[in-house]
Protein backbone atom coordinates (compact mmCIF):
# COMPACT_ATOMS: atom_id res chain seq x y z
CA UNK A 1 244.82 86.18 127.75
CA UNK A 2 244.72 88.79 129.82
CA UNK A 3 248.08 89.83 129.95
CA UNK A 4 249.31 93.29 130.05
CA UNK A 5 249.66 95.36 126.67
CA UNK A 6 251.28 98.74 125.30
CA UNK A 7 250.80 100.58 122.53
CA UNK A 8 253.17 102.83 120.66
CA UNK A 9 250.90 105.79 120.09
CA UNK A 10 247.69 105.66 122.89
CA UNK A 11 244.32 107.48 121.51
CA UNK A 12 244.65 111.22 123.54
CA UNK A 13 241.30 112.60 122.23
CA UNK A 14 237.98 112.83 123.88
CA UNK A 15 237.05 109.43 124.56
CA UNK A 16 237.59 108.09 127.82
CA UNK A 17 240.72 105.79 127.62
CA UNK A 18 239.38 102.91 129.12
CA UNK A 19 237.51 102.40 125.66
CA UNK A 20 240.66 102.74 123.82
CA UNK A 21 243.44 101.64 126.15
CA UNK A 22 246.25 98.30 124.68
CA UNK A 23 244.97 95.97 127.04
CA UNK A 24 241.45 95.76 125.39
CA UNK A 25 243.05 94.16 122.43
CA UNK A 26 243.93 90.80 125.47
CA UNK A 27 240.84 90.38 126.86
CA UNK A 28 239.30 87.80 124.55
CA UNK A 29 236.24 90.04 123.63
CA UNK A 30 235.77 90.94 120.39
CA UNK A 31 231.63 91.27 119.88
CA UNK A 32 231.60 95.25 119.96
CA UNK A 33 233.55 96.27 117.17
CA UNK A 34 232.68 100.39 117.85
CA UNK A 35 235.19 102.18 119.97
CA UNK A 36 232.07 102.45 122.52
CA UNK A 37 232.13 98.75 122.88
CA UNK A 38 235.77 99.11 124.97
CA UNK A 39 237.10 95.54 123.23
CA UNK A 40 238.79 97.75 120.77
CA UNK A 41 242.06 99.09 120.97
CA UNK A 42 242.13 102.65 119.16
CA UNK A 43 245.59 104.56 118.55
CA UNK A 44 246.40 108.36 118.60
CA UNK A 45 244.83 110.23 114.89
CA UNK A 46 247.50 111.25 112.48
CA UNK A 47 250.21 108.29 113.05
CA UNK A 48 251.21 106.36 110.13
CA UNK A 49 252.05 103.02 112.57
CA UNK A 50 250.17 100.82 115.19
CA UNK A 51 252.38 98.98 117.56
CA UNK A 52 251.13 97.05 120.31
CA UNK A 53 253.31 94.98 122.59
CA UNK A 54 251.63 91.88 124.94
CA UNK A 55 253.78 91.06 127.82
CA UNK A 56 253.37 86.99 127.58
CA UNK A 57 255.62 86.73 131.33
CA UNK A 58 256.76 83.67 129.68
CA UNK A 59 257.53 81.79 127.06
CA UNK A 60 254.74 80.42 125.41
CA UNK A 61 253.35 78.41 122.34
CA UNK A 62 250.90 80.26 119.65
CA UNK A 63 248.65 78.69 117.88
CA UNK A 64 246.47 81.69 116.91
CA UNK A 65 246.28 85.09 116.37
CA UNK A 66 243.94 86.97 115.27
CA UNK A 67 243.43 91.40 114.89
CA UNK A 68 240.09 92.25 113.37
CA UNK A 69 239.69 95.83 111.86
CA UNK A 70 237.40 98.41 114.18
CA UNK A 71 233.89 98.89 112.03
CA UNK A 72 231.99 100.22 113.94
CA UNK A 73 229.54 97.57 114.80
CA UNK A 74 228.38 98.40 110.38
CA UNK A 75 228.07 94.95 108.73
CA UNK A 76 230.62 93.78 106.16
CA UNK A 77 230.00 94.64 102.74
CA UNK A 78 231.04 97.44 100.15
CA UNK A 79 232.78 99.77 102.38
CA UNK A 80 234.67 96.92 105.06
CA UNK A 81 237.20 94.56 104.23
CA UNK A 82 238.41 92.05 107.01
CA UNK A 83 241.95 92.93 107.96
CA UNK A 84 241.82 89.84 109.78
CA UNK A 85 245.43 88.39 110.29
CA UNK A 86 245.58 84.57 111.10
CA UNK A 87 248.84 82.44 112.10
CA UNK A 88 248.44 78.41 112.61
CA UNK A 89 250.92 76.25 112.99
């Protein structure tokens, strides 16, 4: 998408914000799953919400969305559940 993106409480720690900034949840990558992998968007410790707002510029029809859960890059199993969140129409 591409598109520009905000997020209610931006990561302020250590890591570099590139790696943690809104507008890597818009950029269509989602292999690298770790906040190293910079597709991840990663919010500010200690807040009990995530918002994140996409600027669409227009008005647009959705056929998908999907948010997948930061693991690290681990596999699924025991410890990972997919927060996965899909709308169709």
């Amino acid at each position: 998408m591409n598109k520009s993106a905000y997020q209610q409480h931006p990561y302020s720690g250590p890591i570099p914000s590139h790696l943690t900034e809104a507008s890597n949840a818009v950029d269509g990558l989602h292999h690298n799953l770790s906040v190293w992998g910079g597709q991840c968007v990663y919010s500010d410790d200690g807040q009990q919400t995530a918002t994140l707002w996409i600027n669409l510029t227009r008005i647009v029809n959705i056929a998908y969305v999907g948010l997948s859960y930061m693991i690290g890059n681990y596999p699924w199993g025991l410890f990972f559940f997919s927060y996965e969140t899909v709308l169709k129409k």
